[in-house]
Each structure stands twice: as C-alpha cells, then as structure tokens.
Protein backbone atom coordinates (compact mmCIF):
# COMPACT_ATOMS: atom_id res chain seq x y z
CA UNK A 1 161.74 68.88 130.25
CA UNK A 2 160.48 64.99 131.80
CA UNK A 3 159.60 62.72 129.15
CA UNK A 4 156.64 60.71 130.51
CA UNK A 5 158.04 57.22 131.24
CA UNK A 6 156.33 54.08 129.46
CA UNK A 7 154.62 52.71 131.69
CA UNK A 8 152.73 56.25 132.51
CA UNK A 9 152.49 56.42 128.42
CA UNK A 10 150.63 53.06 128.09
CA UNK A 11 148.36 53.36 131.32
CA UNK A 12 147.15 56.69 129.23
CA UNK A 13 146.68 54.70 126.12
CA UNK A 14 144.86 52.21 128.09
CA UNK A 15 142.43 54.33 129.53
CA UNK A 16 141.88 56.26 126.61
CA UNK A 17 141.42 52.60 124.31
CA UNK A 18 138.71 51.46 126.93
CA UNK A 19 137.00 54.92 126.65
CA UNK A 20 136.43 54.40 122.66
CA UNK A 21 135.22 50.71 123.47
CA UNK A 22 131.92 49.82 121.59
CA UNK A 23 129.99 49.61 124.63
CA UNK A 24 127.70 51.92 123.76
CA UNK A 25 125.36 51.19 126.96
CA UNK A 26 128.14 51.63 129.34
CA UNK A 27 129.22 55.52 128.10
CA UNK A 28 125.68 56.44 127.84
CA UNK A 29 124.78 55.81 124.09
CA UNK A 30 121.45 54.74 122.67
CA UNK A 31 121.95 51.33 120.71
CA UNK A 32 120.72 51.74 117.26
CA UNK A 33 117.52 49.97 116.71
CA UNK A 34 118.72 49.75 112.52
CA UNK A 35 119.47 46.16 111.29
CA UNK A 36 122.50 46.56 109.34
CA UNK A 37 122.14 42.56 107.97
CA UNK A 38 118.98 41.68 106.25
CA UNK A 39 116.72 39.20 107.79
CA UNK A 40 115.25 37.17 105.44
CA UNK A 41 115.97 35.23 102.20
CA UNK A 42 113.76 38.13 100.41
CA UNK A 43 115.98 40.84 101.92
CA UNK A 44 118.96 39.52 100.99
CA UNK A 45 117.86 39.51 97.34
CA UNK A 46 116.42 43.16 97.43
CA UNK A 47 119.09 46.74 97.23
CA UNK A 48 119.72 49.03 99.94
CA UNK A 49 117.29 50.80 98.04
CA UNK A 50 114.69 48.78 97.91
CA UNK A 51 114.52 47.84 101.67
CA UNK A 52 114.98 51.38 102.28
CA UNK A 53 111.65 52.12 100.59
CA UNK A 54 110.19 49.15 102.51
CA UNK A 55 110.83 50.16 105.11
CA UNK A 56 109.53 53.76 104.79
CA UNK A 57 105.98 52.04 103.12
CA UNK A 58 106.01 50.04 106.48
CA UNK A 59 106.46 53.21 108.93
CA UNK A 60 104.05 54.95 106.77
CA UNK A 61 101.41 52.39 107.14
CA UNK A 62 101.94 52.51 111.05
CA UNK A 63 101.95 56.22 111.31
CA UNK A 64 98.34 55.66 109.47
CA UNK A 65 96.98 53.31 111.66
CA UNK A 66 98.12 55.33 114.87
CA UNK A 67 96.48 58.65 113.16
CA UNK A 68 93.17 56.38 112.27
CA UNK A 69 92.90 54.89 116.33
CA UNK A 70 93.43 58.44 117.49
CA UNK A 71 91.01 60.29 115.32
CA UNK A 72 88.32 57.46 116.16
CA UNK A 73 89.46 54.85 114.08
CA UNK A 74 88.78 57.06 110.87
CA UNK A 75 84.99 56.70 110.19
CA UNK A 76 82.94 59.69 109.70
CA UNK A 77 80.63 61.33 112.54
C-alpha cells in the first residue's frame, strides 16, 4: 500500500483549513445579525439576562407597532 507523500498530505490539509475559514459570506452562510459585545456603557453594566429581556421588550414593541399600522393603526371603526 502508497503512503500519500507530504506534500500531497499538506495540499489536503490546506484545502480542507481554507474550507473551515470564517468567511461565512464566501461558503454561503448568513452573518449573524446578534451583537455578541454590548454597545453601550448601560449594557456593559446589565447580565446576559437582562439584555436578553431587553431585547425581547424591544422586538415585542416592534411586532406591536407593525400589527397596529397593518390593522389601521389600531383605532376602532
């Protein structure tokens, strides 16, 4: 049985390194739109927990306002 030589070895290591690279853009992947680092002085004082619920209070005030424009901006008939 042929051993693979090295230089055949590392060509295959190369390729395979450069397929794992962090360009997500380049193989396809969606960025994620999460901000891992807090952006504010405020932020940086709160928990993961806390900007978590933040967060979800801000994305539930959106999902309001979209539901309000498209039922007629949410007055009665």
């Amino acid at each position: 049985m042929r051993h693979p030589s090295p230089l055949r070895l590392a060509v295959a290591l190369t390729l395979l390194a450069a397929a794992c690279g962090s360009d997500e853009g380049q193989r396809g992947l969606t960025p994620s739109d999460e901000v891992s680092t807090p952006e504010s002085e405020k932020e940086l004082r709160m928990t993961e927990e806390q900007r978590e619920q933040q967060n979800y209070q801000e994305e539930e005030r959106i999902e309001e306002k979209e539901f309000d424009a498209a039922e007629g901006g949410g007055q009665a008939p």
